[in-house]
N, C-alpha and C. Protein backbone atom coordinates (compact mmCIF):
# COMPACT_ATOMS: atom_id res chain seq x y z
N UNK A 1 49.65 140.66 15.42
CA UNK A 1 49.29 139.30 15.70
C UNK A 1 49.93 138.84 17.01
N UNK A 2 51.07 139.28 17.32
CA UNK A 2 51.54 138.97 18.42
C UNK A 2 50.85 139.41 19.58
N UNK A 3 50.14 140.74 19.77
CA UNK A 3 49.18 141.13 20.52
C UNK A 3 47.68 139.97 20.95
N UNK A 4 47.70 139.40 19.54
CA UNK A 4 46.89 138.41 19.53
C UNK A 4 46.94 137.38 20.43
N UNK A 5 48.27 136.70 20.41
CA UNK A 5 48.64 135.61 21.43
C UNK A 5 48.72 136.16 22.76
N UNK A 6 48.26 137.12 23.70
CA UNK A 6 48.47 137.84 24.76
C UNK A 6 47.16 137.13 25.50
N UNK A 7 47.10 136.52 26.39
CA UNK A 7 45.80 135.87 26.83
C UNK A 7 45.44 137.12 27.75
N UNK A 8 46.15 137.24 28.10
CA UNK A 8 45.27 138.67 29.94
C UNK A 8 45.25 140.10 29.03
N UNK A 9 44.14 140.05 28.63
CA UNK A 9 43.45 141.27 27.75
C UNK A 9 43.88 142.40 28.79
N UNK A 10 44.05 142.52 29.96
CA UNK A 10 44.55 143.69 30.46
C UNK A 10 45.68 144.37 30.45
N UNK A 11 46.42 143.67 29.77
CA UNK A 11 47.74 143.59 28.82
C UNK A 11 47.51 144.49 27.98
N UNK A 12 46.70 144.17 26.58
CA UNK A 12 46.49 145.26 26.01
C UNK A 12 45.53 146.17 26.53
N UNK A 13 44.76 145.92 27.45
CA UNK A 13 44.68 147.60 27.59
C UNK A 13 45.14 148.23 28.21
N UNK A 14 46.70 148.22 28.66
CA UNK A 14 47.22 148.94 29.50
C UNK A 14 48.39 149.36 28.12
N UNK A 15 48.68 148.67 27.33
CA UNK A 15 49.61 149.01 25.48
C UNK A 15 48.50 150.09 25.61
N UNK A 16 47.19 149.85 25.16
CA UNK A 16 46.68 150.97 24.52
C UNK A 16 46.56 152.21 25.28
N UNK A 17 46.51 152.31 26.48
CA UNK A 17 46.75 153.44 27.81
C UNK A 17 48.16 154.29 27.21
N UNK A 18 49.27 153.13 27.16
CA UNK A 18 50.50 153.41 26.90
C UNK A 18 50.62 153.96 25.58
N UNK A 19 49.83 153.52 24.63
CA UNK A 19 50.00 154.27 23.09
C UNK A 19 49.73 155.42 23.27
N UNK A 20 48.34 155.75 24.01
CA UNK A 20 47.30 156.73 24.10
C UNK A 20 48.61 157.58 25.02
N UNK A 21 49.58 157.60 25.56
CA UNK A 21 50.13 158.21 26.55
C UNK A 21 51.36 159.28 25.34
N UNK A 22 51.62 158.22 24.82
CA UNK A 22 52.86 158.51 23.33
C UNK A 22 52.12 159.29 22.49
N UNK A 23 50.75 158.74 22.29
CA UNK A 23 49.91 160.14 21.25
C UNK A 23 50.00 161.89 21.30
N UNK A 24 49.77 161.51 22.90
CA UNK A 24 49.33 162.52 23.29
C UNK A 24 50.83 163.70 23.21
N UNK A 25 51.72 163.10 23.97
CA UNK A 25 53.23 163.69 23.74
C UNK A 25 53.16 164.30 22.43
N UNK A 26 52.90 163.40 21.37
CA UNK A 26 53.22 163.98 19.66
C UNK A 26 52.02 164.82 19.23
N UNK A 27 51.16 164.72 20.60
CA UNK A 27 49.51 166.12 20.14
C UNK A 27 48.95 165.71 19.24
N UNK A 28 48.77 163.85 18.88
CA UNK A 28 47.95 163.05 18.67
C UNK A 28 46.53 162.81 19.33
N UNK A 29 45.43 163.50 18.92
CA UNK A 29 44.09 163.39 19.55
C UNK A 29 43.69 161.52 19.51
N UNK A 30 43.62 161.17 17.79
CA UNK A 30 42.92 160.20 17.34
C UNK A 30 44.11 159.37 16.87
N UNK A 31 43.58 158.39 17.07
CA UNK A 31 44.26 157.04 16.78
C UNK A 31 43.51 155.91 15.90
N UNK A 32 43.59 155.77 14.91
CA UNK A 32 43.29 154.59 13.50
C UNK A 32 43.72 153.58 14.32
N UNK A 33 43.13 153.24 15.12
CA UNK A 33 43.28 151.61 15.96
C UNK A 33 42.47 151.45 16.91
N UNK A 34 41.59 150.23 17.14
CA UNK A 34 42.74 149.03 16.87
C UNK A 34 42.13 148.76 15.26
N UNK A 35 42.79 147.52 15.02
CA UNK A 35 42.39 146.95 14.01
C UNK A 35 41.57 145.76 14.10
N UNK A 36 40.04 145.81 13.87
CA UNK A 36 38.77 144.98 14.32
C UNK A 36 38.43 143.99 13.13
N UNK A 37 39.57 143.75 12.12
CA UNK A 37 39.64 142.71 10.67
C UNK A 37 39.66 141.30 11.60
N UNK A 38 39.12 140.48 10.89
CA UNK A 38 39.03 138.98 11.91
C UNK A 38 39.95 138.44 10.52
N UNK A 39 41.41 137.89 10.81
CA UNK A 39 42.21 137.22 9.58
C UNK A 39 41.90 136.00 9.84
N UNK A 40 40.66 135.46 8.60
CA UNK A 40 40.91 134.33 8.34
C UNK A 40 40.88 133.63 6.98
N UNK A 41 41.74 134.36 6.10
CA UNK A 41 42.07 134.10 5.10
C UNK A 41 43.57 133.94 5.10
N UNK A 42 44.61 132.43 4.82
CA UNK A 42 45.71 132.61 4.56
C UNK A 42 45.87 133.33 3.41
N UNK A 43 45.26 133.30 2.19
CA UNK A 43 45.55 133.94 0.92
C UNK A 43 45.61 135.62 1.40
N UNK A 44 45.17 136.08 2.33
CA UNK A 44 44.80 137.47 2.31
C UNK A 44 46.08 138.55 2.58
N UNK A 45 46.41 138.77 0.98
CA UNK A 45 47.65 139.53 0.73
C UNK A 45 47.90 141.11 1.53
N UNK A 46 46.85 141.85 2.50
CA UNK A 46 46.57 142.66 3.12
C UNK A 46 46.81 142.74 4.57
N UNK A 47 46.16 141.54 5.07
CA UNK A 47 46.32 141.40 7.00
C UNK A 47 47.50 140.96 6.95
N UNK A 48 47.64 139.35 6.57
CA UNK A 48 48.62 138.90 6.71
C UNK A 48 50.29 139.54 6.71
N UNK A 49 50.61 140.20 5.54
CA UNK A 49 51.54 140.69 5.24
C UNK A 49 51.31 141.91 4.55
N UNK A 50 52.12 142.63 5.21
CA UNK A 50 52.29 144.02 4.01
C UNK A 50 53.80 144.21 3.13
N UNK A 51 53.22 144.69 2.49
CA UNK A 51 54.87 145.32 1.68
C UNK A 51 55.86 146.20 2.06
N UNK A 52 56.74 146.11 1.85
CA UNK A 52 57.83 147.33 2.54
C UNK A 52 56.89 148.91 2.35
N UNK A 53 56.08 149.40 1.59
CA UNK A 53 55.89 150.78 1.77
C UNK A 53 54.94 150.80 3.17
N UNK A 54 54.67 149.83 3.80
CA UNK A 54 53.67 149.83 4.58
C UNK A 54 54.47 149.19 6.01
N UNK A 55 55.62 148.39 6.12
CA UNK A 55 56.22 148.10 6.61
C UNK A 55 55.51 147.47 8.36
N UNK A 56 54.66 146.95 7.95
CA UNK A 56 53.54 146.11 9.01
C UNK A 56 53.06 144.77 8.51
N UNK A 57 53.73 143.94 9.34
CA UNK A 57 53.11 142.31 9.12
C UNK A 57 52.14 142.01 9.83
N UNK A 58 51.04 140.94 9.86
CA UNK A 58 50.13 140.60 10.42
C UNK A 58 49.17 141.81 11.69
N UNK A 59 48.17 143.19 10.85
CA UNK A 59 47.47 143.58 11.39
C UNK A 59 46.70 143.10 12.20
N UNK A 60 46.14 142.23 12.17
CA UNK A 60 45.03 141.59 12.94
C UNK A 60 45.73 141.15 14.24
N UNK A 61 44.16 140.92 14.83
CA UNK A 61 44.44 139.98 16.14
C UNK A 61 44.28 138.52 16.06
N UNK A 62 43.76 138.33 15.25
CA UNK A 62 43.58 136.69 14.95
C UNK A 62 42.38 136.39 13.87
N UNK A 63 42.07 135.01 13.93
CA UNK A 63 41.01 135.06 13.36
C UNK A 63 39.86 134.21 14.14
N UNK A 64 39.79 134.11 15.40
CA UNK A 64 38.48 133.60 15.66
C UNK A 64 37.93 135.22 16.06
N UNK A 65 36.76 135.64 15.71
CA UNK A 65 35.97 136.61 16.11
C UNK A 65 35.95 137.24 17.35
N UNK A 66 35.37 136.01 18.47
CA UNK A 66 35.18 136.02 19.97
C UNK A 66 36.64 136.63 20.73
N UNK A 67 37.87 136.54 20.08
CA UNK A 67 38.84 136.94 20.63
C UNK A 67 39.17 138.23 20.36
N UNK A 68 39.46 138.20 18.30
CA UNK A 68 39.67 139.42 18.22
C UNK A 68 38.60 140.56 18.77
N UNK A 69 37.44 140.71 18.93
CA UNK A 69 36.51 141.66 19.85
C UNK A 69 37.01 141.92 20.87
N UNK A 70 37.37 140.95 21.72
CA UNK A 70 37.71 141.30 23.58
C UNK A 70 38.75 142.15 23.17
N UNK A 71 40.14 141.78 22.29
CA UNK A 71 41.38 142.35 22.32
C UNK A 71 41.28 143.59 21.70
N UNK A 72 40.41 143.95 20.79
CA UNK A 72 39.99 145.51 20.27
C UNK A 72 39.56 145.97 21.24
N UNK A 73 38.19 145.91 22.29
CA UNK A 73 37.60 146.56 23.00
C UNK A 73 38.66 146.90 24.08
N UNK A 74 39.43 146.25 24.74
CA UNK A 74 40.46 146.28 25.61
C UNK A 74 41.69 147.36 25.25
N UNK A 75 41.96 147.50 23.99
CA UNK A 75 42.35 148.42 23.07
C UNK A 75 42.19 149.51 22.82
N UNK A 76 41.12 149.79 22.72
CA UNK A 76 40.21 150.87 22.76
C UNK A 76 39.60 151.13 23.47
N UNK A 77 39.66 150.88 25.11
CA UNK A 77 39.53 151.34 26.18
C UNK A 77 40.26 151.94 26.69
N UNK A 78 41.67 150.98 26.54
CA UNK A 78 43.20 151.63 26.79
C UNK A 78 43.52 153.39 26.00
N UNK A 79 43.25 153.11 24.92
CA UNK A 79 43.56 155.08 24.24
C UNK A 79 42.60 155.71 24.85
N UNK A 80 41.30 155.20 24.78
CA UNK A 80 40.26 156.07 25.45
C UNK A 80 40.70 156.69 27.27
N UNK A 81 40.50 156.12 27.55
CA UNK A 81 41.08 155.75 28.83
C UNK A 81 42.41 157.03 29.38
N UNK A 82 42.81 156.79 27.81
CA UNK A 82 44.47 157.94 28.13
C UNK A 82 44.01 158.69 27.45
N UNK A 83 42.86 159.59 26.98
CA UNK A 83 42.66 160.78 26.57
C UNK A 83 42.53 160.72 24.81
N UNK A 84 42.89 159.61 23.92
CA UNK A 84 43.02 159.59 22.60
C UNK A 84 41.64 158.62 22.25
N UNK A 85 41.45 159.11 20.99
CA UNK A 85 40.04 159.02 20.47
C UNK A 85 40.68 157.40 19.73
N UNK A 86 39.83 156.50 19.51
CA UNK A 86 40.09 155.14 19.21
C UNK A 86 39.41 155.34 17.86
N UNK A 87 39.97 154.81 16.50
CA UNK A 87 38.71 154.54 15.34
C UNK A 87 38.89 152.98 15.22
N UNK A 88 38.22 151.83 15.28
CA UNK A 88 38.42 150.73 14.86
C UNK A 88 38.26 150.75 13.12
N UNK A 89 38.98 149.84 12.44
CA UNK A 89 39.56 149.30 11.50
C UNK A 89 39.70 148.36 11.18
N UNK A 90 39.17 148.00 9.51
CA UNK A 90 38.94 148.27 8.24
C UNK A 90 37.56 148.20 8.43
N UNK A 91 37.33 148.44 6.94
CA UNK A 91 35.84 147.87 6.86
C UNK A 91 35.54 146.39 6.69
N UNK A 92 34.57 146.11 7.70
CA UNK A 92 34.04 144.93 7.91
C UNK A 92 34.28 143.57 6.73
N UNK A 93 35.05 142.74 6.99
CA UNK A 93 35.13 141.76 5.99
C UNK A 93 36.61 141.77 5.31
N UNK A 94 37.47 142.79 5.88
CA UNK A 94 38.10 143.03 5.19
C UNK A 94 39.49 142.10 5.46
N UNK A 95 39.39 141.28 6.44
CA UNK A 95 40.42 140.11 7.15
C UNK A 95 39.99 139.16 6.18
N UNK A 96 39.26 138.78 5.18
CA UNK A 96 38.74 137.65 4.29
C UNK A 96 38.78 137.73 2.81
N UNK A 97 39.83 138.92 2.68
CA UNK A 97 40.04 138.93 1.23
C UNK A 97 41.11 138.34 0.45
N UNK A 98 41.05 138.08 -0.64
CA UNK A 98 42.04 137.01 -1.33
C UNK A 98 42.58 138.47 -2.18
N UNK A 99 42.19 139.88 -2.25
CA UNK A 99 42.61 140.66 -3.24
C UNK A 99 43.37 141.75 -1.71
N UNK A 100 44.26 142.54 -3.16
CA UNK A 100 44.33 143.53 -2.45
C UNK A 100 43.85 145.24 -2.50
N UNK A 101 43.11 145.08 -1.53
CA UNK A 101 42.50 146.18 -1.87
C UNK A 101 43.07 147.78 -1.75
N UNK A 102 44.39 147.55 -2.14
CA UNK A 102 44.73 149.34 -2.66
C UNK A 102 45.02 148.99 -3.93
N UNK A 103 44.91 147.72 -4.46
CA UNK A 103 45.22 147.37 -6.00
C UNK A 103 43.26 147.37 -6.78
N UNK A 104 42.82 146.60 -5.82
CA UNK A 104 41.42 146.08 -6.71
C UNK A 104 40.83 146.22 -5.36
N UNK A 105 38.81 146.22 -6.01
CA UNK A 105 37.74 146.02 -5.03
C UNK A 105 38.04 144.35 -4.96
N UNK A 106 38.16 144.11 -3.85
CA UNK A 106 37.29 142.92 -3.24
C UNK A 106 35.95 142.12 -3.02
N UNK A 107 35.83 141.55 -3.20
CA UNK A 107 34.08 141.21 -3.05
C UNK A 107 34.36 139.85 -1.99
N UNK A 108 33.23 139.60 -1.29
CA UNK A 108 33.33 138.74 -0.50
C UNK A 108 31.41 138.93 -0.09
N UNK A 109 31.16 136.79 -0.99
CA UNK A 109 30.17 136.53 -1.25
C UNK A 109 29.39 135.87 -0.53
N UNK A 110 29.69 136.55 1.18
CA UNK A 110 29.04 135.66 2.43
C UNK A 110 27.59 136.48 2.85
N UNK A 111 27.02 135.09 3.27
CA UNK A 111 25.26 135.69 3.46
C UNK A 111 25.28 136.51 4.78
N UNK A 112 24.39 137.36 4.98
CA UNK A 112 24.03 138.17 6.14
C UNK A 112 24.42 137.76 7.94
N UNK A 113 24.19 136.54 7.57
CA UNK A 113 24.10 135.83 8.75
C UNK A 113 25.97 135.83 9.20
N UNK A 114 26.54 135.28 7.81
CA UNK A 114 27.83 134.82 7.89
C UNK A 114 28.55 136.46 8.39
N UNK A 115 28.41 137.67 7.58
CA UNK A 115 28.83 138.77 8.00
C UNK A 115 28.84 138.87 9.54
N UNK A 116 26.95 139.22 10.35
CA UNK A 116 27.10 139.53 11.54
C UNK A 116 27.50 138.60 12.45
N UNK A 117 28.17 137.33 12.40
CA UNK A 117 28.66 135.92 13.12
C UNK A 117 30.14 136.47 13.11
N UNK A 118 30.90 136.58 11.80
CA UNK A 118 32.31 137.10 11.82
C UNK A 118 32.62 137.99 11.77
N UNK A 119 32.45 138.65 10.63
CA UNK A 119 33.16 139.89 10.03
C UNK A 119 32.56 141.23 11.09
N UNK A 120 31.49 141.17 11.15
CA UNK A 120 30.86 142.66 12.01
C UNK A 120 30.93 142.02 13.30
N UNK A 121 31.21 141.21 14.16
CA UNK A 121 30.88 140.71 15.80
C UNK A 121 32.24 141.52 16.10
N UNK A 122 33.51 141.54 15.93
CA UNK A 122 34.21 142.66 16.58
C UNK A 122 33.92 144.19 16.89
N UNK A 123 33.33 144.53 15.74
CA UNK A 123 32.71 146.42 15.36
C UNK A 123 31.12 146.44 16.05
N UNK A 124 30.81 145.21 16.48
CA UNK A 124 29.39 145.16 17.16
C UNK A 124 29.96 145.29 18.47
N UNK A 125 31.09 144.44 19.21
CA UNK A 125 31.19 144.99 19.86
C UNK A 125 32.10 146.13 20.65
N UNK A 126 32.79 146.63 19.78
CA UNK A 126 33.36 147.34 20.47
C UNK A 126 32.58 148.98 20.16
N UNK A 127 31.57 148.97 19.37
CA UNK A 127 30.76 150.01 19.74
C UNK A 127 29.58 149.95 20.98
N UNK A 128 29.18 148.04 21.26
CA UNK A 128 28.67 147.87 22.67
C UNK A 128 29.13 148.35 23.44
N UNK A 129 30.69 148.61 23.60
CA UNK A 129 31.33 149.29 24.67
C UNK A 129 31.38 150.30 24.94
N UNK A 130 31.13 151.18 24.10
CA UNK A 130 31.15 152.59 23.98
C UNK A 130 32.38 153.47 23.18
């Protein structure tokens, strides 16, 4: 989340250059990042906070959509960029859950429209990007 508050997106993509640089040292091809969850659920026992076995607070980049996208794609230009393969992360919707999902399924009962507006506009675009 702190990545989140970073306004000059070239910021992170020069972190993700720099991750992609550290991967590579440890003969890291692929990288499970960024994380393309839009948090806008305070209840959401997952983005927000994790538990000590997981030892990561606030995954996300935020929760307006339009931002978290730029700051993934910028992200995932950056590993790309340095030779490491980018996967964006979770599955779609998954910044809007009130459960946790290594405990229970989640459901989340938004119409089509509501999905490709929030939940999929980050993973829309950062596969626009390539």
């Amino acid at each position: 989340m702190t990545l989140g508050c970073i306004q000059d997106n070239q910021l992170i993509y020069e972190y993700g250059k720099e991750v992609a640089r550290e991967c590579k040292e440890l003969g890291v091809h692929v990288n499970f990042a960024p994380v393309a969850d839009v948090n806008i659920n305070p209840n959401n026992p997952v983005e927000v906070a994790r538990d000590a076995r997981w030892g990561r607070v606030g995954e996300t980049y935020g929760e307006d959509p339009y931002l978290v996208a730029e700051k993934v794609v910028a992200y995932a230009k950056g590993l790309e960029s340095g030779g490491v393969l980018s996967v964006s992360k979770h599955f779609p919707g998954h910044g809007d859950t009130d459960v946790d999902s290594h405990k229970a399924l989640p459901v989340l009962p938004f119409t089509r429209a509501r999905l490709d507006s929030v939940e999929l506009y980050p993973f829309k675009q950062v596969i626009k990007a390539g």
